[in-house]
PDB file of N, CA and C in Angstrom:
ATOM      1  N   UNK A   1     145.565 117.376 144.048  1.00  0.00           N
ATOM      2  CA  UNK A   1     145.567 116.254 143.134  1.00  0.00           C
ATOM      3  C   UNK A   1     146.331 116.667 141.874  1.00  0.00           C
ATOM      4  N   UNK A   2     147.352 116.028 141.543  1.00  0.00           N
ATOM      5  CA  UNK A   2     147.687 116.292 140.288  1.00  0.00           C
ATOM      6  C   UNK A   2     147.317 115.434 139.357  1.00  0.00           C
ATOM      7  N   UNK A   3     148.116 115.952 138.029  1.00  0.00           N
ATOM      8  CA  UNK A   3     147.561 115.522 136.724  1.00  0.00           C
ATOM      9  C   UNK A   3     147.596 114.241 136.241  1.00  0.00           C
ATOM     10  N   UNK A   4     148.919 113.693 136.968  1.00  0.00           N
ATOM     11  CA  UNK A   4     148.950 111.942 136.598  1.00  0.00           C
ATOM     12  C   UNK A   4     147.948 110.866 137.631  1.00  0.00           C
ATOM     13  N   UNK A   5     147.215 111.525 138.557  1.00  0.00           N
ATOM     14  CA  UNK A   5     146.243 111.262 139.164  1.00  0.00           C
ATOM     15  C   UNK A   5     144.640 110.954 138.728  1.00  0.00           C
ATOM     16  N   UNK A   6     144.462 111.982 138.391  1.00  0.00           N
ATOM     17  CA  UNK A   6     143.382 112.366 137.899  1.00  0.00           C
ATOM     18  C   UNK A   6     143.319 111.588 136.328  1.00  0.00           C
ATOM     19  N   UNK A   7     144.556 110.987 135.505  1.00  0.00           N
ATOM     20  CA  UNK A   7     144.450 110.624 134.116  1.00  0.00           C
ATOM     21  C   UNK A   7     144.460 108.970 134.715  1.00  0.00           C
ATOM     22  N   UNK A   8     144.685 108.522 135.910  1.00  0.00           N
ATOM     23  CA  UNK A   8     145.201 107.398 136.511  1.00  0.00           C
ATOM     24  C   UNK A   8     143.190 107.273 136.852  1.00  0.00           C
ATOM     25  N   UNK A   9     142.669 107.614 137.146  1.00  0.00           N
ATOM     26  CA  UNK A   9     141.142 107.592 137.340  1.00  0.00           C
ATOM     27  C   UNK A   9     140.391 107.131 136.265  1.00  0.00           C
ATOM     28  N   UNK A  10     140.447 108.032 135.751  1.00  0.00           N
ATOM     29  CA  UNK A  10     140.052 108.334 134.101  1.00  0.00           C
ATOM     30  C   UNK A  10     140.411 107.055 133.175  1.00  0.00           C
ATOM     31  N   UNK A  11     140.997 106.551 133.479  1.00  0.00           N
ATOM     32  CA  UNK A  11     141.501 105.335 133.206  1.00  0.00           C
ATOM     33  C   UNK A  11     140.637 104.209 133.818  1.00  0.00           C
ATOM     34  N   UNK A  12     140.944 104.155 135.087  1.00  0.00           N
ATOM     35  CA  UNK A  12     139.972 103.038 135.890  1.00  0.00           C
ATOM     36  C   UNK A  12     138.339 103.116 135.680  1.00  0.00           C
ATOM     37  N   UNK A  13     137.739 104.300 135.252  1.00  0.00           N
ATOM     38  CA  UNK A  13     136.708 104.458 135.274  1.00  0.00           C
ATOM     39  C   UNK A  13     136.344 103.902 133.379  1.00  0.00           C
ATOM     40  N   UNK A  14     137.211 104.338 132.870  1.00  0.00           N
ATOM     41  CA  UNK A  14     137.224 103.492 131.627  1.00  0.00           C
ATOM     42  C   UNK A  14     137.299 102.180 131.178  1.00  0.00           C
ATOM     43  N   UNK A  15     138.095 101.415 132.405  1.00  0.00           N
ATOM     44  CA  UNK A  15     138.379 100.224 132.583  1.00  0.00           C
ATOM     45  C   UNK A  15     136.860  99.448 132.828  1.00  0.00           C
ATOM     46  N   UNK A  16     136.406 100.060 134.174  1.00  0.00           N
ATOM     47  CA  UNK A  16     135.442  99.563 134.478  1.00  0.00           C
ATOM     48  C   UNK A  16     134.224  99.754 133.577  1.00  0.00           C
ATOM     49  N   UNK A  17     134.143 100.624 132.914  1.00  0.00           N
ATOM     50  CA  UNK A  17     132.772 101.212 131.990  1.00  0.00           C
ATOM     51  C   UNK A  17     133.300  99.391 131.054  1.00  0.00           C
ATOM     52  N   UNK A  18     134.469  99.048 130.664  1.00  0.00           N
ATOM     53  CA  UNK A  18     134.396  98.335 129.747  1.00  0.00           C
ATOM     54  C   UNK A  18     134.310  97.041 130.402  1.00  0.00           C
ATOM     55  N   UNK A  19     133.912  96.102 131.463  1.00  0.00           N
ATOM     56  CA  UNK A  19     134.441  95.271 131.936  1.00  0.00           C
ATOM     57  C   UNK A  19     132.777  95.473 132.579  1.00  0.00           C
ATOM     58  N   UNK A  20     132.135  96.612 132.418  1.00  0.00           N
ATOM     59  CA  UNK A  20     130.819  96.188 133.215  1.00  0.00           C
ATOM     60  C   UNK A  20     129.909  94.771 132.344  1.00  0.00           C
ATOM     61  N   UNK A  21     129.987  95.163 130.984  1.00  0.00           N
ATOM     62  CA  UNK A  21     129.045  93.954 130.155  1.00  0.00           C
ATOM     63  C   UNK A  21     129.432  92.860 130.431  1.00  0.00           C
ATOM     64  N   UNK A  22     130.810  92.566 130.871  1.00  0.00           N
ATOM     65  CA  UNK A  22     131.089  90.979 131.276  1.00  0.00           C
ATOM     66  C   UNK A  22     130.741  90.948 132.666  1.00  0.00           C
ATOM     67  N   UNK A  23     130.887  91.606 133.707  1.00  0.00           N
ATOM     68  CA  UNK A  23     130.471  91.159 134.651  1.00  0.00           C
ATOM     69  C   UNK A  23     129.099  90.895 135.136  1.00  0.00           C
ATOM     70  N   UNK A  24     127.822  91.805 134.130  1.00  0.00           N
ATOM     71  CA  UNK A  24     126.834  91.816 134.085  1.00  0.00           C
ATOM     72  C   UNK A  24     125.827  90.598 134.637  1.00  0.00           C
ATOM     73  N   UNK A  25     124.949  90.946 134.996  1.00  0.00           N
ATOM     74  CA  UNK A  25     124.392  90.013 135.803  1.00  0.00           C
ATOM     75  C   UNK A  25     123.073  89.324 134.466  1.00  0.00           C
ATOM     76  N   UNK A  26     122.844  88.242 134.191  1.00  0.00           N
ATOM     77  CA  UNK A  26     121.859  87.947 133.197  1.00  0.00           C
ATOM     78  C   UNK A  26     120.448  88.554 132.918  1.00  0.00           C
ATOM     79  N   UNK A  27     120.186  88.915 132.578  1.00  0.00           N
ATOM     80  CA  UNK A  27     118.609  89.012 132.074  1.00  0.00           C
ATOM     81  C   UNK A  27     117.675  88.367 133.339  1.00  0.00           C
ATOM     82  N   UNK A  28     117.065  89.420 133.465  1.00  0.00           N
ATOM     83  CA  UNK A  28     115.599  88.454 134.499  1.00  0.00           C
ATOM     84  C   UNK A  28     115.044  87.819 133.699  1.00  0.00           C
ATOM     85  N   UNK A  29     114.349  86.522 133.930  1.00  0.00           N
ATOM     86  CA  UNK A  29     113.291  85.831 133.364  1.00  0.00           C
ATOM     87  C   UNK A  29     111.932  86.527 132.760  1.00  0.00           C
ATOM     88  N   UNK A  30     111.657  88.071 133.631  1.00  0.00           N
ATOM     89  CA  UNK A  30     110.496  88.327 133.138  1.00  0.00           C
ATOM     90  C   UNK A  30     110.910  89.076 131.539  1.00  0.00           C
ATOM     91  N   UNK A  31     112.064  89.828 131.687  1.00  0.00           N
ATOM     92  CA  UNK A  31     112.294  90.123 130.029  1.00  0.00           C
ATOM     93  C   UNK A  31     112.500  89.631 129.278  1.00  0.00           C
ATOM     94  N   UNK A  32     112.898  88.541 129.333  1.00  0.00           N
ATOM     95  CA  UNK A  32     113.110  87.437 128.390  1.00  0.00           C
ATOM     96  C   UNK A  32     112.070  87.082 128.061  1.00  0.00           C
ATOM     97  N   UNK A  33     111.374  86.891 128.858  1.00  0.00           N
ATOM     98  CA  UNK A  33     109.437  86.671 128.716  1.00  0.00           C
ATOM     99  C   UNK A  33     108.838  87.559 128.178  1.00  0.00           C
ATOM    100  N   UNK A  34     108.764  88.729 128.208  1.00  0.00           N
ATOM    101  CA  UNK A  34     108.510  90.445 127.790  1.00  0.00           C
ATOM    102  C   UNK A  34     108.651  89.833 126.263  1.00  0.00           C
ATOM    103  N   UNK A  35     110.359  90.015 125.758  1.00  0.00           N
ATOM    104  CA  UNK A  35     110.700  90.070 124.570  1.00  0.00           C
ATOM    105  C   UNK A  35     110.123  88.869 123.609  1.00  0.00           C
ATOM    106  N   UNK A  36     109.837  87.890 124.407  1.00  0.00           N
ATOM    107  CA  UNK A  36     109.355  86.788 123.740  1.00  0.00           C
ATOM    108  C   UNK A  36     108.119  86.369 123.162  1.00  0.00           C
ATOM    109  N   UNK A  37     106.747  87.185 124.169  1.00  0.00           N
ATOM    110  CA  UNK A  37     105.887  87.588 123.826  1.00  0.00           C
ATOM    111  C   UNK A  37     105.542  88.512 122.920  1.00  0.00           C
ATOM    112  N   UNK A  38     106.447  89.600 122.891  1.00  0.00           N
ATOM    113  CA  UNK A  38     106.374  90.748 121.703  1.00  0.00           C
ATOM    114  C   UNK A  38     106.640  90.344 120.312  1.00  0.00           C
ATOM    115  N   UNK A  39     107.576  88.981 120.654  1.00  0.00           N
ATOM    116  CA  UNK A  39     107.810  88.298 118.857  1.00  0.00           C
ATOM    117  C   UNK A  39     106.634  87.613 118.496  1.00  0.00           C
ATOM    118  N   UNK A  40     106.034  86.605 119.596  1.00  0.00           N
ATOM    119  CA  UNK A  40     105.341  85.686 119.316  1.00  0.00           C
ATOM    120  C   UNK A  40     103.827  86.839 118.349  1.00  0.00           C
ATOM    121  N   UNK A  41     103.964  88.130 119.377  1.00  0.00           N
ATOM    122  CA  UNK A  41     102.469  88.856 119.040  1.00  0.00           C
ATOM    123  C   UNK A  41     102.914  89.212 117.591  1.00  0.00           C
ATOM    124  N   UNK A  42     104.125  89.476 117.267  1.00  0.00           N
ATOM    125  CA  UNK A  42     104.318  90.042 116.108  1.00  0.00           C
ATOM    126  C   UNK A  42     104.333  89.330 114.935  1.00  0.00           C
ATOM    127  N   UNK A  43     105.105  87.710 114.842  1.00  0.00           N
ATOM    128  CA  UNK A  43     104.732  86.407 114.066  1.00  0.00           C
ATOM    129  C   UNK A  43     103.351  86.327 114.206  1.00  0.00           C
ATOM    130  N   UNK A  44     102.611  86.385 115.412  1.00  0.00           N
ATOM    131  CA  UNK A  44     101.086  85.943 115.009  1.00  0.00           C
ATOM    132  C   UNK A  44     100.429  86.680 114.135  1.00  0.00           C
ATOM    133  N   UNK A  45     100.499  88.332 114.277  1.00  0.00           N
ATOM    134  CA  UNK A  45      99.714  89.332 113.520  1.00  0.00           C
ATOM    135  C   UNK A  45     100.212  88.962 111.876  1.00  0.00           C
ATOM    136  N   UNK A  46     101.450  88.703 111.584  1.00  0.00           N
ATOM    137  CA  UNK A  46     102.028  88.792 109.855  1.00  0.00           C
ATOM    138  C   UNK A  46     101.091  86.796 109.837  1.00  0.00           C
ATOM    139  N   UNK A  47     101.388  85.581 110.635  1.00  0.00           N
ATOM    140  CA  UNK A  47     101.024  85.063 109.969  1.00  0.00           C
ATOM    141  C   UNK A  47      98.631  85.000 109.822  1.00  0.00           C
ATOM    142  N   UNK A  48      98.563  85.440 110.677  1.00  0.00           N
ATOM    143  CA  UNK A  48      96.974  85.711 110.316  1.00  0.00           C
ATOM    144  C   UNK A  48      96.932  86.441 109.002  1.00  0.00           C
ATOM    145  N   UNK A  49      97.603  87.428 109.196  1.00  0.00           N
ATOM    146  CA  UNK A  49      98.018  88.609 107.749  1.00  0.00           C
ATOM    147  C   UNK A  49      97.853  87.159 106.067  1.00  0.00           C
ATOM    148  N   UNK A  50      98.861  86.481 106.620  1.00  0.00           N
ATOM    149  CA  UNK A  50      99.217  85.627 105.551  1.00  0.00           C
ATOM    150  C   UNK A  50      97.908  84.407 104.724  1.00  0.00           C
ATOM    151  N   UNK A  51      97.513  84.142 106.421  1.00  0.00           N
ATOM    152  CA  UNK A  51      96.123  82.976 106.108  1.00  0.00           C
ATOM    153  C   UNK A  51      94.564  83.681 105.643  1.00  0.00           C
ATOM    154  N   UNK A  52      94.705  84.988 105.529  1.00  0.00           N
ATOM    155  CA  UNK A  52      93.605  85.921 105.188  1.00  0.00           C
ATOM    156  C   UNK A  52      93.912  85.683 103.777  1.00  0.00           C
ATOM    157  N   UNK A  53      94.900  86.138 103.705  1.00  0.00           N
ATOM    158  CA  UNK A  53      95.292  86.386 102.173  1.00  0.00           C
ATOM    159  C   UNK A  53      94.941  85.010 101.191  1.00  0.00           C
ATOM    160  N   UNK A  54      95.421  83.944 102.219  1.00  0.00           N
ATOM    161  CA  UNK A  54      95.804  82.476 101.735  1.00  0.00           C
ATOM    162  C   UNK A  54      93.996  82.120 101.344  1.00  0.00           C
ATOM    163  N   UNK A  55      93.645  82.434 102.046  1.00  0.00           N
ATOM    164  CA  UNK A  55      91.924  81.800 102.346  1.00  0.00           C
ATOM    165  C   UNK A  55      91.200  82.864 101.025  1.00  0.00           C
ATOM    166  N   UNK A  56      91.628  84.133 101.001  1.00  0.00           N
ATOM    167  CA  UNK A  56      91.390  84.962  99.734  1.00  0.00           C
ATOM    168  C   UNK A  56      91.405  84.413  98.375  1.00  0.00           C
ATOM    169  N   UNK A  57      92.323  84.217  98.332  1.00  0.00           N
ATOM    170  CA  UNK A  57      93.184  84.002  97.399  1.00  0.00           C
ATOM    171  C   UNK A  57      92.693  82.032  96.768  1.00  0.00           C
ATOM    172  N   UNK A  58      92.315  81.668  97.707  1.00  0.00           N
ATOM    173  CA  UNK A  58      91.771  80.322  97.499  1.00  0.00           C
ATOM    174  C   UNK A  58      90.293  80.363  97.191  1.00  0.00           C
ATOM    175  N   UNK A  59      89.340  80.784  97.562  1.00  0.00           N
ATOM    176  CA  UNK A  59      88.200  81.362  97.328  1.00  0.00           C
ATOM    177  C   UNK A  59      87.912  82.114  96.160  1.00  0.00           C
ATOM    178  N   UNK A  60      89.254  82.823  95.483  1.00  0.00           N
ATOM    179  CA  UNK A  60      88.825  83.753  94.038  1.00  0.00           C
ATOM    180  C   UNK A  60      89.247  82.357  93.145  1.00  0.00           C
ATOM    181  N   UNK A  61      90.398  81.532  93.479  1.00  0.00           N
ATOM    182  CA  UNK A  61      90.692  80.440  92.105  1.00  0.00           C
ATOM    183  C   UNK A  61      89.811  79.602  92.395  1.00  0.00           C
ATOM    184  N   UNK A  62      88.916  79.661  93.555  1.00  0.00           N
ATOM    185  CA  UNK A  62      87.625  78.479  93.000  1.00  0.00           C
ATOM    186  C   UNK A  62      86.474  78.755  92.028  1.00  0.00           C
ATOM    187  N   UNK A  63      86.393  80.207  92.578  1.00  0.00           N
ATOM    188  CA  UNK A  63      85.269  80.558  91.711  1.00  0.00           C
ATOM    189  C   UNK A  63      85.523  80.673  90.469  1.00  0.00           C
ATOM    190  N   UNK A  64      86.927  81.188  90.268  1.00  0.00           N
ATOM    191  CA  UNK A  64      87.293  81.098  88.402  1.00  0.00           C
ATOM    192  C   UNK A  64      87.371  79.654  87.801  1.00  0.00           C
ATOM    193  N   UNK A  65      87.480  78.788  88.990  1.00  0.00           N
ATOM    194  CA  UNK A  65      87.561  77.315  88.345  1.00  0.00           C
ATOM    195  C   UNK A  65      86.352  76.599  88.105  1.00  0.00           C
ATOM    196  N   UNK A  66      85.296  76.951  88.846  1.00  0.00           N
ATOM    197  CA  UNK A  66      83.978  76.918  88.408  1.00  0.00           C
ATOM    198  C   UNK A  66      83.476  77.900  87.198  1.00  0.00           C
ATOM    199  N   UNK A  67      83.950  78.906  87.145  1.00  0.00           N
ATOM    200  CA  UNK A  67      83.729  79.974  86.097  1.00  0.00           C
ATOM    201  C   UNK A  67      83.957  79.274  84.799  1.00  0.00           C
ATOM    202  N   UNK A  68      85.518  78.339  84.605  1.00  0.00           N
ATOM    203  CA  UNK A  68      86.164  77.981  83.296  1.00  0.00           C
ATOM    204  C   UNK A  68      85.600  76.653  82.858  1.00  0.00           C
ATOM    205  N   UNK A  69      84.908  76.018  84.158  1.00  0.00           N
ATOM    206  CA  UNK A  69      84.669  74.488  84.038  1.00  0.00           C
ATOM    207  C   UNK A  69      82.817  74.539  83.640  1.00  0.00           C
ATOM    208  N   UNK A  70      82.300  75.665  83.587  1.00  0.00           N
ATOM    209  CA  UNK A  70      80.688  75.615  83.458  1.00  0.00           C
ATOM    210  C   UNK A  70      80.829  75.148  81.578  1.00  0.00           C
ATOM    211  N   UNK A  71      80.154  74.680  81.419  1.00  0.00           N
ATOM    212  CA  UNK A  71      79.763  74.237  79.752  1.00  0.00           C
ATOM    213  C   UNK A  71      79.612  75.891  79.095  1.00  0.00           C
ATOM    214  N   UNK A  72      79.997  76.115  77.942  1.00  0.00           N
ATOM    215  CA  UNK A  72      79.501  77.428  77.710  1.00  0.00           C
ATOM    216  C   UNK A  72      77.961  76.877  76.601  1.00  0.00           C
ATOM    217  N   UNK A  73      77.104  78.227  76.490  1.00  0.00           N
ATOM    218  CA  UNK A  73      76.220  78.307  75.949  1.00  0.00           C
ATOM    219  C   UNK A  73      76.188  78.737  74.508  1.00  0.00           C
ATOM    220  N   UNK A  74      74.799  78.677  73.689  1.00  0.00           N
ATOM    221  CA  UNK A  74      75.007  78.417  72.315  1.00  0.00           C
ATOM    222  C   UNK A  74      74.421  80.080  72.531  1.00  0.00           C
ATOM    223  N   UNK A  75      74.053  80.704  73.704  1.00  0.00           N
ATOM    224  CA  UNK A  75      73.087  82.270  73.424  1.00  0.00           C
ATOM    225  C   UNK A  75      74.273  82.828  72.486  1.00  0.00           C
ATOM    226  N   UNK A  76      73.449  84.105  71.904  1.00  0.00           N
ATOM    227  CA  UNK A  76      73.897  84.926  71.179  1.00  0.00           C
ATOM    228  C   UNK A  76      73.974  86.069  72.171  1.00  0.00           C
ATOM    229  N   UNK A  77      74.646  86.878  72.172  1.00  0.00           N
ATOM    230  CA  UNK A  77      75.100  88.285  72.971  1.00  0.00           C
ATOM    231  C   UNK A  77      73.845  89.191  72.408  1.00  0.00           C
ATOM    232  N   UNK A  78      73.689  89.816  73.515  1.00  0.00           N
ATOM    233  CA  UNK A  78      72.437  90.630  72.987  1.00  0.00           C
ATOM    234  C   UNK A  78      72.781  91.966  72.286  1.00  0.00           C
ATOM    235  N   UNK A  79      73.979  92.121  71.998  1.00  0.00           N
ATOM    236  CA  UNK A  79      74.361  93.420  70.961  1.00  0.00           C
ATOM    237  C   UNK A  79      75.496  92.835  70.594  1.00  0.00           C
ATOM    238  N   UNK A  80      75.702  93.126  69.048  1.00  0.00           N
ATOM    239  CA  UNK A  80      76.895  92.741  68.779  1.00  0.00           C
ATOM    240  C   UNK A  80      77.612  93.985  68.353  1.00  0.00           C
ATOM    241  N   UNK A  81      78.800  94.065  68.741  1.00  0.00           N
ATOM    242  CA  UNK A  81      79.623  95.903  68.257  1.00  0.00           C
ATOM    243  C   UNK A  81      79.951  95.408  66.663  1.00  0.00           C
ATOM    244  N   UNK A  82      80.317  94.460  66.174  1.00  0.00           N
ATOM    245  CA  UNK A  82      81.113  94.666  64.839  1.00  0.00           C
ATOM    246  C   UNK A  82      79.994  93.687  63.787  1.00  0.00           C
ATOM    247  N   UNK A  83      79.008  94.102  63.835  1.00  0.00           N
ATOM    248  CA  UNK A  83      77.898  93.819  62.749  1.00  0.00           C
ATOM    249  C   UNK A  83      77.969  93.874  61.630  1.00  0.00           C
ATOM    250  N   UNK A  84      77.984  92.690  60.436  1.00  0.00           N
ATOM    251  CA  UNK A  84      77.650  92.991  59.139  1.00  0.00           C
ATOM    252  C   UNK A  84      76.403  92.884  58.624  1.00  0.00           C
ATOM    253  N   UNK A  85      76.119  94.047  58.158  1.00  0.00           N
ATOM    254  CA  UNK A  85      74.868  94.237  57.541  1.00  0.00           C
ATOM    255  C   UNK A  85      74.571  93.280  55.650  1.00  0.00           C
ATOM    256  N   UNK A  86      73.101  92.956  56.032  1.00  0.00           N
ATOM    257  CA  UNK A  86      72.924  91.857  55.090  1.00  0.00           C
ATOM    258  C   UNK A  86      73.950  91.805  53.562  1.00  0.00           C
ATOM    259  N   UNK A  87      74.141  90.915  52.974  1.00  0.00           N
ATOM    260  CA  UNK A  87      74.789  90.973  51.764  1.00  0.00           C
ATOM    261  C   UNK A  87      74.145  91.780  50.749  1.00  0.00           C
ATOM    262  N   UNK A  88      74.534  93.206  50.542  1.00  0.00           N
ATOM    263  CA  UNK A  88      74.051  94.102  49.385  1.00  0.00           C
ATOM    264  C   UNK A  88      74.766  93.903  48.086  1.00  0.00           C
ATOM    265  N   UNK A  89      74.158  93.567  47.159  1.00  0.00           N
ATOM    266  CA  UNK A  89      74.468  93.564  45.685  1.00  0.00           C
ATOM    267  C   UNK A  89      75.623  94.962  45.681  1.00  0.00           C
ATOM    268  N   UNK A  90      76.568  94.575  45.336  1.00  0.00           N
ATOM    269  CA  UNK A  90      77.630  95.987  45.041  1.00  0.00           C
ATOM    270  C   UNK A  90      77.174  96.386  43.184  1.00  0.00           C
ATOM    271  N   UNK A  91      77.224  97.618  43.540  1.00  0.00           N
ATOM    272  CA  UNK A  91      76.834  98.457  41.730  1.00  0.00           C
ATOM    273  C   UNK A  91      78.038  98.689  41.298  1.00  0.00           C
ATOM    274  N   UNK A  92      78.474  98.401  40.276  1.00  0.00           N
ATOM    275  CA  UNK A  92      78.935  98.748  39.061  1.00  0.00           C
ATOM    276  C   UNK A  92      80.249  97.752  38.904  1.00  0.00           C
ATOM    277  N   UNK A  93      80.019  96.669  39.864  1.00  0.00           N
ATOM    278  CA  UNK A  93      80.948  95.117  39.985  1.00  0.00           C
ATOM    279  C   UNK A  93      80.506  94.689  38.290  1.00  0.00           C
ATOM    280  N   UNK A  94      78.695  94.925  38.221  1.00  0.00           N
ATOM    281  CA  UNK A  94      78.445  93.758  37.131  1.00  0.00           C
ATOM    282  C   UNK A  94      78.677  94.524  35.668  1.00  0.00           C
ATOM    283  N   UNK A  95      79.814  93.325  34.902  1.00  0.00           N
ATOM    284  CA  UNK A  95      79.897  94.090  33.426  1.00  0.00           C
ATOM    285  C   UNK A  95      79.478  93.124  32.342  1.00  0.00           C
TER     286      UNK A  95
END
């Protein structure tokens, strides 16, 4: 075999490596089915993800909306931090 033989192959086998994707035969139905299921599982898991959150998230602005909407009260806090102590006569004000 010589060399313009063997590059004459090498060639056809290149030819064909490139000409296999068009001649290709379609997808079976079951992978298409495979792949289709794997999206659907994967959209389902993010949107449950989403309606957890949604249902969360709806449940904390009710309770703050009941929180803001209660009447407030006239109580006094049972410690106060910044206390003034009774009005003391100041010394050496009076001249």
């Amino acid at each position: 075999m010589s060399w313009g033989q063997d590059t004459r192959s090498q060639e056809e086998e290149v030819r064909a490596a490139a000409e296999y994707g068009k001649r290709a035969e379609p997808l079976p139905d079951i992978h298409i089915h495979s792949v289709l299921t794997a999206g659907d599982a994967e959209y389902g898991d993010a949107l449950r993800e989403t309606r957890a959150r949604q249902e969360h998230l709806e449940r904390e602005i009710t309770s703050l909306t009941k929180r803001l909407a209660a009447p407030l009260t006239d109580e006094k806090p049972a410690r106060r931090w910044f206390r003034r102590s009774a009005a003391k006569p100041q010394q050496g004000s009076e001249a």
